[in-house]
N, C-alpha and C. Protein backbone atom coordinates (compact mmCIF):
# COMPACT_ATOMS: atom_id res chain seq x y z
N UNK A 1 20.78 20.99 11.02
CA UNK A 1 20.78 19.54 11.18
C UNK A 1 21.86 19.13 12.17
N UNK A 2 23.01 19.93 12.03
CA UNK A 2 23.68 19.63 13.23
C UNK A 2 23.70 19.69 14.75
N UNK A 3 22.99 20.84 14.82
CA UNK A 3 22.09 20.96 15.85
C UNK A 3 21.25 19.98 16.35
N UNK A 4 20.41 19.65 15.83
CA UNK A 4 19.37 18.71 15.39
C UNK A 4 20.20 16.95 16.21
N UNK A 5 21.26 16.78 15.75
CA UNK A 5 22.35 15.72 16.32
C UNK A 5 23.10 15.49 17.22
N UNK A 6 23.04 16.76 18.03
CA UNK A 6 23.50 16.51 19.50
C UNK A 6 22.90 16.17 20.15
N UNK A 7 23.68 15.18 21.19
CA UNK A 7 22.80 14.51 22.36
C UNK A 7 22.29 15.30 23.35
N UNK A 8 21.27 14.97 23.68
CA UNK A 8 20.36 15.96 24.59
C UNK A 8 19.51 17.07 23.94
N UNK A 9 19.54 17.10 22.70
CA UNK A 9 18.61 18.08 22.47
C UNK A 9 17.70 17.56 21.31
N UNK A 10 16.51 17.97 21.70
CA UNK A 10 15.42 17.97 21.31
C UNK A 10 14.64 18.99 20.36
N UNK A 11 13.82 17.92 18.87
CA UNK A 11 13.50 19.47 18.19
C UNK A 11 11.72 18.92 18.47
N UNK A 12 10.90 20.20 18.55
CA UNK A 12 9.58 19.27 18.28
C UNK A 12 8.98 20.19 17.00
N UNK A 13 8.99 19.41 15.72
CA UNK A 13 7.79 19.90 14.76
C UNK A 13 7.07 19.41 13.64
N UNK A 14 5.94 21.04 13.82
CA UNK A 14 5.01 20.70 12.99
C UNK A 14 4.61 21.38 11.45
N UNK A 15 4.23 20.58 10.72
CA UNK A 15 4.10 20.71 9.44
C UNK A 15 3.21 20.77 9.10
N UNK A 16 2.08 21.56 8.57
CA UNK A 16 0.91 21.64 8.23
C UNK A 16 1.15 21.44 6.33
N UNK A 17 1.62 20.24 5.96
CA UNK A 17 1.54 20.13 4.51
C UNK A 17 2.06 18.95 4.02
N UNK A 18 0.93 18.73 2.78
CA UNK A 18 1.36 17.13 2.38
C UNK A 18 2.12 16.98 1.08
N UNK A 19 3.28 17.95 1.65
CA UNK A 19 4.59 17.78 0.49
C UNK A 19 5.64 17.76 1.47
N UNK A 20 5.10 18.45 3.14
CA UNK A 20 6.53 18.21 3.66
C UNK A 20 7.65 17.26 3.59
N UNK A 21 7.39 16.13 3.21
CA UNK A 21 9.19 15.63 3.02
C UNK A 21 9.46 16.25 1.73
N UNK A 22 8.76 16.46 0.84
CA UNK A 22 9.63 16.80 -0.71
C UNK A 22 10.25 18.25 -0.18
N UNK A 23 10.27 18.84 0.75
CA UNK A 23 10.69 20.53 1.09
C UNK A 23 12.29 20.48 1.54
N UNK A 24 12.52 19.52 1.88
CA UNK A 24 14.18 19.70 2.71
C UNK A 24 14.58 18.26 1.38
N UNK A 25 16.14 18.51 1.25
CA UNK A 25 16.92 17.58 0.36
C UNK A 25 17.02 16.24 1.50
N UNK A 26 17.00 15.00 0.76
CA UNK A 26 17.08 13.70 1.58
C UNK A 26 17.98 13.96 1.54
N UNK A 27 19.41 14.01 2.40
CA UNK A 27 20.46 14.24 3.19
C UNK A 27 19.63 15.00 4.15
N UNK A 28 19.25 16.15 4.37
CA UNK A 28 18.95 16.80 5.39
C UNK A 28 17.79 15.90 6.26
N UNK A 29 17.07 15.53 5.64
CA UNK A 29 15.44 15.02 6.50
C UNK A 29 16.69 13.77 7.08
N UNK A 30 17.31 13.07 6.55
CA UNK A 30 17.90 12.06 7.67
C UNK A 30 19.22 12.32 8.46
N UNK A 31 19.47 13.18 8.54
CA UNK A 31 19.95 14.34 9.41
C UNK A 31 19.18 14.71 10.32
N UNK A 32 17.93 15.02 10.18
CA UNK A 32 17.37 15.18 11.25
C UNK A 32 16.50 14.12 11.54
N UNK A 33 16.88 13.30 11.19
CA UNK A 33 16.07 11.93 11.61
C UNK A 33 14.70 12.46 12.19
N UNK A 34 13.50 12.61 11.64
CA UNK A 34 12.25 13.14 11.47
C UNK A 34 11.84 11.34 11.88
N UNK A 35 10.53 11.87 13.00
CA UNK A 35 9.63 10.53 13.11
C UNK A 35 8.48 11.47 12.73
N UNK A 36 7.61 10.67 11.86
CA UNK A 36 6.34 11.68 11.46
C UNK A 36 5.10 11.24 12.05
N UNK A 37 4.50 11.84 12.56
CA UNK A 37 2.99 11.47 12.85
C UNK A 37 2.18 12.29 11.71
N UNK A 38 1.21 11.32 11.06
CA UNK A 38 0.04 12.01 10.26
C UNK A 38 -1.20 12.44 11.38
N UNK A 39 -1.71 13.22 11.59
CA UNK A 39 -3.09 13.86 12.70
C UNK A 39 -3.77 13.95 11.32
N UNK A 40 -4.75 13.54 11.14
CA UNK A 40 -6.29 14.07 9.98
C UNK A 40 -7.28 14.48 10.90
N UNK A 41 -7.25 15.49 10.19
CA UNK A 41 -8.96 16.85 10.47
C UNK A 41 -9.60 15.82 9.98
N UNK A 42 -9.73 15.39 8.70
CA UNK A 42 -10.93 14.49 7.94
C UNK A 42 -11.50 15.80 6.90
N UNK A 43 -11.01 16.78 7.10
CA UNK A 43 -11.39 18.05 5.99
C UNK A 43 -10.58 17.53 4.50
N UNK A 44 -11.63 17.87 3.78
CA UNK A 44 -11.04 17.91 2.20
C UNK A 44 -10.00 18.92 2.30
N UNK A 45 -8.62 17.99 1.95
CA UNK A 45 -7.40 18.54 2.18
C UNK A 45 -7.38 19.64 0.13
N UNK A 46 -8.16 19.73 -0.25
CA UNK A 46 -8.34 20.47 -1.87
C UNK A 46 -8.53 21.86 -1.09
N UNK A 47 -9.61 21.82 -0.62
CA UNK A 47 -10.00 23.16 0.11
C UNK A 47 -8.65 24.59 0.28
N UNK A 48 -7.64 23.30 1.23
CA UNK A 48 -6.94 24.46 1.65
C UNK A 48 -5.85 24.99 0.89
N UNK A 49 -5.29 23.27 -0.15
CA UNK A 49 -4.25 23.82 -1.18
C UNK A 49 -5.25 24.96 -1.80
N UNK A 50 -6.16 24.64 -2.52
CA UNK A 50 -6.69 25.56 -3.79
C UNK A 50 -6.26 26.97 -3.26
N UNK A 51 -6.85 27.71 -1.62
CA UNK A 51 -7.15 28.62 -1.12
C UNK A 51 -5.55 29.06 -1.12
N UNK A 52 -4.49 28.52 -1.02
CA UNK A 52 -3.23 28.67 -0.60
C UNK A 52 -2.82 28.96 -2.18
N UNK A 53 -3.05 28.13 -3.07
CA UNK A 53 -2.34 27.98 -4.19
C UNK A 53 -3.57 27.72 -5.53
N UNK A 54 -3.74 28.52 -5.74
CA UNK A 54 -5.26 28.50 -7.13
C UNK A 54 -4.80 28.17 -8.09
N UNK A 55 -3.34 29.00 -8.95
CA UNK A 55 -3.29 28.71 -9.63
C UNK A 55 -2.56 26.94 -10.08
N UNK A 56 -1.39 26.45 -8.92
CA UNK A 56 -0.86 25.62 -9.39
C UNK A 56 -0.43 25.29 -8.00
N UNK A 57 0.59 23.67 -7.96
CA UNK A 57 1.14 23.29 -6.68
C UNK A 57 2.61 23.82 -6.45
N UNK A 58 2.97 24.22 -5.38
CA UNK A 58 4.83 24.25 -5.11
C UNK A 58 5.44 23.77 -6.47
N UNK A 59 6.66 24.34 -6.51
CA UNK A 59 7.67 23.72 -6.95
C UNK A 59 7.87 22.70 -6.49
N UNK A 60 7.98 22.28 -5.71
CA UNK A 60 8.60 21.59 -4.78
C UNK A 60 8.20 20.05 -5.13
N UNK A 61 6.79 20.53 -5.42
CA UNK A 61 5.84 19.14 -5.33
C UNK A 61 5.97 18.35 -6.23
N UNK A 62 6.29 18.48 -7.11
CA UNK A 62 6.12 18.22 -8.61
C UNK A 62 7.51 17.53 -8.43
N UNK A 63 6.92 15.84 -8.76
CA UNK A 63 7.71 14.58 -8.82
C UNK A 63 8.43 14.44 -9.97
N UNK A 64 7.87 15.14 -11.28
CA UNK A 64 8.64 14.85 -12.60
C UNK A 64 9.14 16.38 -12.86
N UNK A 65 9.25 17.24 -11.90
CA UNK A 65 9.95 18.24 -12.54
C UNK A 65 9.58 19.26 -13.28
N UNK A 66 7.95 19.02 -13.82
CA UNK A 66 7.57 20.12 -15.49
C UNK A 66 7.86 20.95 -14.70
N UNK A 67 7.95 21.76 -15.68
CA UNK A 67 7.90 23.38 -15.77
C UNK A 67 6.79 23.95 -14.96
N UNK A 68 6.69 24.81 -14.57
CA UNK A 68 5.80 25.65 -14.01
C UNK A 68 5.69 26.90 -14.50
N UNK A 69 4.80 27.55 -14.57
CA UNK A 69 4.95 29.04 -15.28
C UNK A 69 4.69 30.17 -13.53
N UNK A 70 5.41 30.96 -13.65
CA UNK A 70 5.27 31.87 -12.19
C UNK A 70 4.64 33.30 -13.00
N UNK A 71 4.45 33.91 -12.19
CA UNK A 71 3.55 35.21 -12.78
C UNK A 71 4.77 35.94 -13.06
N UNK A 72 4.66 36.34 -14.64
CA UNK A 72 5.84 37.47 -14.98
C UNK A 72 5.82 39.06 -14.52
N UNK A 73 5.20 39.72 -14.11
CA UNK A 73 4.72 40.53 -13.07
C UNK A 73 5.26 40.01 -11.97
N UNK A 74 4.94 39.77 -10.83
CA UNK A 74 5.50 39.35 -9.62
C UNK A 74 6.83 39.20 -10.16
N UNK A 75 7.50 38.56 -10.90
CA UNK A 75 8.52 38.53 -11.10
C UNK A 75 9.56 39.49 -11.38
N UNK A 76 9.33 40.60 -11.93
CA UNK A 76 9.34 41.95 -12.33
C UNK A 76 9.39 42.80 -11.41
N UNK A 77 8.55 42.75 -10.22
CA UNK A 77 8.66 43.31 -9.25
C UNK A 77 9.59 43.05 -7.80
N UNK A 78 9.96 41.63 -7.65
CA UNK A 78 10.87 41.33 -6.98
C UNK A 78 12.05 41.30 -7.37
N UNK A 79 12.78 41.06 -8.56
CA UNK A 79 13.95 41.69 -9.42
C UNK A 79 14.39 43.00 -9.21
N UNK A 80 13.40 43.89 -9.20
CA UNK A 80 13.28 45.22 -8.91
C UNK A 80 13.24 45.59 -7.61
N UNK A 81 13.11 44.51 -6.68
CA UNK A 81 13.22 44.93 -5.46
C UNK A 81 14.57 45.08 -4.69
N UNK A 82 14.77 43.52 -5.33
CA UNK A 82 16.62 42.86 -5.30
C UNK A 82 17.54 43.99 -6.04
N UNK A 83 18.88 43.55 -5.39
CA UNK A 83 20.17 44.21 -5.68
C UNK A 83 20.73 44.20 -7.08
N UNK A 84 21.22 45.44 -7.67
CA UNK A 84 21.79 44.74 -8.94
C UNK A 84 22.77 43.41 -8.89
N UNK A 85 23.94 43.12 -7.72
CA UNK A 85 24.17 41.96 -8.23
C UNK A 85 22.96 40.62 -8.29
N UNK A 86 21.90 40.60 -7.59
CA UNK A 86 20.93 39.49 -8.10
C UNK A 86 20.55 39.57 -9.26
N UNK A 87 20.14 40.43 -9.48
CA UNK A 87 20.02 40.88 -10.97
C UNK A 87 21.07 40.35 -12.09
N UNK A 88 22.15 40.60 -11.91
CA UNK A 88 23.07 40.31 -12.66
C UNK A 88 23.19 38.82 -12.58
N UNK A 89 23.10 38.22 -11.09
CA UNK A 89 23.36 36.57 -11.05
C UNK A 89 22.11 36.02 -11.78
N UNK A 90 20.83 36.35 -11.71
CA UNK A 90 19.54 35.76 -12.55
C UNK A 90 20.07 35.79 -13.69
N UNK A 91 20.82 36.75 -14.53
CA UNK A 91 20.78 37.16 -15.72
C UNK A 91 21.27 36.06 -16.20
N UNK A 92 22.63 35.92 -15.43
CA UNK A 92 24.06 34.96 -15.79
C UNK A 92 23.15 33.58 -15.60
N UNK A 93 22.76 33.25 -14.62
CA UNK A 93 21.82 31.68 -14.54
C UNK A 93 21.11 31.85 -16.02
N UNK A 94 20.22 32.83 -16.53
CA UNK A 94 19.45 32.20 -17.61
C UNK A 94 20.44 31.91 -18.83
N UNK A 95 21.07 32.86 -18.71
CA UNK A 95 22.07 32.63 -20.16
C UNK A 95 22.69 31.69 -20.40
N UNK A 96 23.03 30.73 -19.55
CA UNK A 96 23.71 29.63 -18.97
C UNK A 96 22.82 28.26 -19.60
N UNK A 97 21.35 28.64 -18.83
CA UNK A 97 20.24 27.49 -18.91
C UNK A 97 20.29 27.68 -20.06
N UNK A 98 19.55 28.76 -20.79
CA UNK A 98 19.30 28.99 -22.37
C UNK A 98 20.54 28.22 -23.60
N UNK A 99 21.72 28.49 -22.89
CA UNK A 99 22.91 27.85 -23.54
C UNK A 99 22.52 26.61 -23.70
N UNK A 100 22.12 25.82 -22.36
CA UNK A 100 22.00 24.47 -22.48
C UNK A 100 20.66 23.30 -22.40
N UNK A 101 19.94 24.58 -23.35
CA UNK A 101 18.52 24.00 -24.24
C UNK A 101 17.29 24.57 -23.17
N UNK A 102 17.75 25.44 -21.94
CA UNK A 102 16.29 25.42 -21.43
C UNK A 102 16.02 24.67 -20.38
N UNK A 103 16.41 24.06 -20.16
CA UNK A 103 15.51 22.95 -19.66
C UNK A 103 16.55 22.21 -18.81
N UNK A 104 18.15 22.33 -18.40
CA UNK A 104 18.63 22.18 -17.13
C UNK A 104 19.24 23.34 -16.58
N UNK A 105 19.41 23.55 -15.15
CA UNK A 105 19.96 24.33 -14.68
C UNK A 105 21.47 24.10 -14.70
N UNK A 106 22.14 24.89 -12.85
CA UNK A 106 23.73 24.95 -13.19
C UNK A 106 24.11 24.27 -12.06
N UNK A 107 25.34 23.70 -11.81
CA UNK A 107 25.38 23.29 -10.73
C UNK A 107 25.74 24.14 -10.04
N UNK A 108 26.68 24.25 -8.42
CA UNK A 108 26.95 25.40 -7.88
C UNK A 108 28.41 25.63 -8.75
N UNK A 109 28.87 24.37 -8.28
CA UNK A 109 30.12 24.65 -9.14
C UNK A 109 30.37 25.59 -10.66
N UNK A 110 29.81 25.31 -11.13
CA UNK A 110 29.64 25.95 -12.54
C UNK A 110 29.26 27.06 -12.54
N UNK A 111 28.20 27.73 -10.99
CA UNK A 111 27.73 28.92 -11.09
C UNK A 111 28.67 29.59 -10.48
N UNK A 112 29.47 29.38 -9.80
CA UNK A 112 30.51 29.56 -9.04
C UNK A 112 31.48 29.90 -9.92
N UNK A 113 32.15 29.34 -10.86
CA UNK A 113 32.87 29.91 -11.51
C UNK A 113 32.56 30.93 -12.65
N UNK A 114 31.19 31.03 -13.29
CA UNK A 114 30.70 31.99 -13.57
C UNK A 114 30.19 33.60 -13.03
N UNK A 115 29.97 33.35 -11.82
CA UNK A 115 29.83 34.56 -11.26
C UNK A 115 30.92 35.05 -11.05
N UNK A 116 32.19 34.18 -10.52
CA UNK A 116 33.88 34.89 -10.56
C UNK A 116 34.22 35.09 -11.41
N UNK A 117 34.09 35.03 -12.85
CA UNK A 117 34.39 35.19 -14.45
C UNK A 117 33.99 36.73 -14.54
N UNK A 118 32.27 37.43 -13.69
CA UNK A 118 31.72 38.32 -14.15
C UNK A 118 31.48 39.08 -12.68
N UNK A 119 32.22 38.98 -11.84
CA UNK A 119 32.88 39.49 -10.78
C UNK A 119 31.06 39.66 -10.01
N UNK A 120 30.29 38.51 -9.75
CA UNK A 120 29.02 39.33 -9.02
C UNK A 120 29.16 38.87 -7.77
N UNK A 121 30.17 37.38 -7.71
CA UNK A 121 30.20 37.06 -6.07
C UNK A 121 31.53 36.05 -6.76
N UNK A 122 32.75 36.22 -5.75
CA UNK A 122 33.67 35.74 -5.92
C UNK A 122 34.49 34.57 -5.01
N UNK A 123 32.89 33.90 -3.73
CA UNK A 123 33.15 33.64 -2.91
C UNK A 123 31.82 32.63 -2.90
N UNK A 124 32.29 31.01 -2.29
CA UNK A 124 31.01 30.26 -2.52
C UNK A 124 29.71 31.00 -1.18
N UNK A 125 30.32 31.31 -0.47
CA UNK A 125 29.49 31.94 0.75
C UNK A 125 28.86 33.32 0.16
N UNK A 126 29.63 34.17 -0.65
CA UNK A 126 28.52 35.10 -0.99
C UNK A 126 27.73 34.76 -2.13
N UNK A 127 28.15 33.43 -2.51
CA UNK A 127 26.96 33.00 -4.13
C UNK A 127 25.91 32.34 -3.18
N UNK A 128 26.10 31.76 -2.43
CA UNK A 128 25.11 30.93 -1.37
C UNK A 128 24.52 31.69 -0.58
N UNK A 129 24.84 33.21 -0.60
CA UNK A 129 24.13 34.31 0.02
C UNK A 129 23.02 34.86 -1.08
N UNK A 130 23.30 34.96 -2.48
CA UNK A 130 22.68 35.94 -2.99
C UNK A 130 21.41 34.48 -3.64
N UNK A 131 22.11 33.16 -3.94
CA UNK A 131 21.18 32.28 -4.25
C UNK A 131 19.90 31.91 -3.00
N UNK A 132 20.12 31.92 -1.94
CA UNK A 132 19.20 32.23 -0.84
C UNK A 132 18.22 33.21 -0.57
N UNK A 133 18.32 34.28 -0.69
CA UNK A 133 17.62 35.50 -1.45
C UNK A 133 17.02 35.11 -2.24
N UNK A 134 17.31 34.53 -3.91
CA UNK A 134 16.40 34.79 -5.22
C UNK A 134 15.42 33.63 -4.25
N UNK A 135 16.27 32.31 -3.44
CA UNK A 135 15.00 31.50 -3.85
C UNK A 135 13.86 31.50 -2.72
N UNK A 136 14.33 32.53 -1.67
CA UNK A 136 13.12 32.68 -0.17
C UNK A 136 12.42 34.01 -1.13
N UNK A 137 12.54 34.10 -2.15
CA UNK A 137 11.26 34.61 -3.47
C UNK A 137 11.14 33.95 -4.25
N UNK A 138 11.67 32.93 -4.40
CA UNK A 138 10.91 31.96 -5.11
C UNK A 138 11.11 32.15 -7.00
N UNK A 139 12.34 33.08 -7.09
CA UNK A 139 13.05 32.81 -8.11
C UNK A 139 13.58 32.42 -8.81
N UNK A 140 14.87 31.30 -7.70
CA UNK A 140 15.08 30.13 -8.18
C UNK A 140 14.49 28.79 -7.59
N UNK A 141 15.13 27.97 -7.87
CA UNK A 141 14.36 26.45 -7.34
C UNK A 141 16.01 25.75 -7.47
N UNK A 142 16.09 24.72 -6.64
CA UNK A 142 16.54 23.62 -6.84
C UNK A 142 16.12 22.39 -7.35
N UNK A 143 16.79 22.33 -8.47
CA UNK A 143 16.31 20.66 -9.05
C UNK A 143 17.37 19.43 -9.09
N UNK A 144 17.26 18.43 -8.46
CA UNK A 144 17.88 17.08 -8.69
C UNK A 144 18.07 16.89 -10.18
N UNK A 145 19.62 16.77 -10.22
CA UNK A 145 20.23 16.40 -11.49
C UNK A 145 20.31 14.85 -12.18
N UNK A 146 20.10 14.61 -12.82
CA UNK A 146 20.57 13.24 -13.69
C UNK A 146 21.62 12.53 -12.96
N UNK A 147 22.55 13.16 -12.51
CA UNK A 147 23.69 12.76 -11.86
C UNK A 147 24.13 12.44 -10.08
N UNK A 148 22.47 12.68 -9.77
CA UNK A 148 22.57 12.72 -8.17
C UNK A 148 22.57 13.86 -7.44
N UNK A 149 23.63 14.81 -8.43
CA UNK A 149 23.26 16.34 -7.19
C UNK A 149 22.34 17.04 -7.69
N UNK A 150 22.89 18.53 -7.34
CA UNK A 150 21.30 19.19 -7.28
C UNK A 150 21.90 20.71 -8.62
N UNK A 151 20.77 21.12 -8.83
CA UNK A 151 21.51 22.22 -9.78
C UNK A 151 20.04 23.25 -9.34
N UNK A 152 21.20 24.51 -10.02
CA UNK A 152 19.94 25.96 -9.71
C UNK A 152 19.31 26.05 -10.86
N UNK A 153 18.10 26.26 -10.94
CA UNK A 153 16.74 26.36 -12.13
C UNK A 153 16.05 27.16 -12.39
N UNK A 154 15.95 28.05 -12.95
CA UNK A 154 15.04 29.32 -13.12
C UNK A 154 13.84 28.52 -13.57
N UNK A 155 12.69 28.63 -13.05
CA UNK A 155 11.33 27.64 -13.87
C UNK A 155 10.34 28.61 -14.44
N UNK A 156 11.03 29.05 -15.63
CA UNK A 156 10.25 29.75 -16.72
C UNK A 156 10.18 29.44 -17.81
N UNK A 157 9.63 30.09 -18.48
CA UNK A 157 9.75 29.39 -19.97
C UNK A 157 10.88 29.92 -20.66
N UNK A 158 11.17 29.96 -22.18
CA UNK A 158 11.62 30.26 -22.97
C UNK A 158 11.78 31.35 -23.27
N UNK A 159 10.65 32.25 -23.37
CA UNK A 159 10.71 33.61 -23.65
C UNK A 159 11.14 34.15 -22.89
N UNK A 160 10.68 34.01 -21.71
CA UNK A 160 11.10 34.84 -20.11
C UNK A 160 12.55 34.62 -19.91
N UNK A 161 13.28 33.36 -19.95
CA UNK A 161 14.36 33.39 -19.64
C UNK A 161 15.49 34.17 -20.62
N UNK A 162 14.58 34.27 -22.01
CA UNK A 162 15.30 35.02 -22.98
C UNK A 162 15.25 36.73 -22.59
N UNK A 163 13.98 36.80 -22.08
CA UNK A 163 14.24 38.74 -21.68
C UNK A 163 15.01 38.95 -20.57
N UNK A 164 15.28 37.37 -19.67
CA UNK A 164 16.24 37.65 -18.66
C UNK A 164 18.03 37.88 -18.75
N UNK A 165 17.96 36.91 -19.84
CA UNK A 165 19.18 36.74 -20.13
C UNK A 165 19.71 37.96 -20.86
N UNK A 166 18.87 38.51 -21.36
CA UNK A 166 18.86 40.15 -22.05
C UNK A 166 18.97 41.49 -21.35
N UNK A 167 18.53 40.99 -19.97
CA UNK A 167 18.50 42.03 -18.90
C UNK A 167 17.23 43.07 -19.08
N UNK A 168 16.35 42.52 -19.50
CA UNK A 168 15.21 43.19 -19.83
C UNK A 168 13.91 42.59 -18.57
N UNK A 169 13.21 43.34 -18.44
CA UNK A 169 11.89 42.93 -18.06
C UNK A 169 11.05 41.94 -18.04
N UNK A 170 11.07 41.17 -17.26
CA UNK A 170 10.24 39.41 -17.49
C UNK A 170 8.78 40.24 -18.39
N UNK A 171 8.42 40.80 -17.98
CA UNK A 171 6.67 41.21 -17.97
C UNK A 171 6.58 42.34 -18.78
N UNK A 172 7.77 42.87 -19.52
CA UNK A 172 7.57 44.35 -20.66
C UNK A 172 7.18 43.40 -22.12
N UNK A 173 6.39 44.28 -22.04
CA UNK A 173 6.35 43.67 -24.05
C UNK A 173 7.09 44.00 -25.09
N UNK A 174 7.19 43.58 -26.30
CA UNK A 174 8.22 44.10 -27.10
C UNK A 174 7.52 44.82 -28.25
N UNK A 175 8.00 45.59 -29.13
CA UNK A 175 7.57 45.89 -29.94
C UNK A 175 7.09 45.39 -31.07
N UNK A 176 7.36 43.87 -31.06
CA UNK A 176 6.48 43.42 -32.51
C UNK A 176 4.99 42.86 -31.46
N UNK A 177 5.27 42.65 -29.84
CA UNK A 177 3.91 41.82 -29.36
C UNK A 177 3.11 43.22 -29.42
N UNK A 178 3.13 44.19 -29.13
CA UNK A 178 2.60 45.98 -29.02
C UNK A 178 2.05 46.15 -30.67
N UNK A 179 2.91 45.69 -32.06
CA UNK A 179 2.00 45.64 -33.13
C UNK A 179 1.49 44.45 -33.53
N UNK A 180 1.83 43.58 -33.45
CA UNK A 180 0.58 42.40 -33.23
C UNK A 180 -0.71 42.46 -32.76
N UNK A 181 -0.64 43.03 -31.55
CA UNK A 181 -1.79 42.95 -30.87
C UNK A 181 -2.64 44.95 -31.09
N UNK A 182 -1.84 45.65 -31.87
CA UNK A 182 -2.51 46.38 -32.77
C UNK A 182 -3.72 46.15 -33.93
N UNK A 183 -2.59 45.32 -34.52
CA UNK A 183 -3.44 44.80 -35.96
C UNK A 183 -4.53 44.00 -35.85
């Protein structure tokens, strides 16, 4: 965006999506002082979300916030792809959320001093390194707080954030779901 504010330079772009303003935080979009032109195909704009997105819309999109459920698989597998400290910072985010009913995240601040408590990044530039990572996978999310700023959100449910916070497997089953689904 700073870029974006020097005189003489010019950005030109395009957005093929009708959530683009919900994608960048309002501070940034007027930062870059965006003039928008709408262009319509006249194509049923359903077509291309569905094809893009079957099961559900962005995070992003979603004006009140619900929950979203993400595939616990995929999830499982990009954890596993990531570093143990991501690993360890997901862990520390759910235990955190779970502490505080589920259902808000942390701010940076707060994650910030938690990850220096449990030595996974001791530096706001390497927490803003490893939180960049989970969320260009789409691990975490940012959500607008009650209070104006923004906090980090794992958008899972209950259970999931409980096998996270456990350091277990989003997507392993446990042994009473293995005899349950025996009987």
């Amino acid at each position: 965006a700073g870029l974006a504010a020097t005189p003489g330079i010019r950005f030109a772009v395009s957005v093929d999506s009708l959530w683009a303003p919900l994608m960048l935080p309002s501070d940034t979009l007027a930062k870059f002082n965006f003039s928008r032109e709408e262009v319509h195909t006249f194509a049923p704009y359903q077509v291309e979300t569905a094809a893009r997105r079957p099961n559900s819309r962005p995070a992003y999109s979603d004006p009140v916030n619900r929950m979203q459920q993400s595939s616990k698989a995929s999830l499982g597998l990009v954890l596993k792809s990531l570093t143990v400290r991501h690993r360890e910072l997901v862990q520390a985010i759910a235990e955190e959320q779970l502490e505080n009913g589920g259902k808000t995240g942390l701010t940076f601040v707060k994650l910030l001093e938690v990850t220096t408590d449990r030595m996974i990044a001791s530096t706001a530039s390497k927490l803003r390194s490893l939180l960049n990572e989970l969320k260009d996978h789409e691990v975490i999310v940012w959500k607008n707080a009650q209070d104006g700023g923004t906090v980090v959100h794992l958008n899972y449910s209950t259970r999931v954030l409980e096998r996270l916070a456990d350091g277990e497997e989003p997507d392993a089953e446990s042994d009473d779901e293995n005899n349950e689904a025996a009987e």
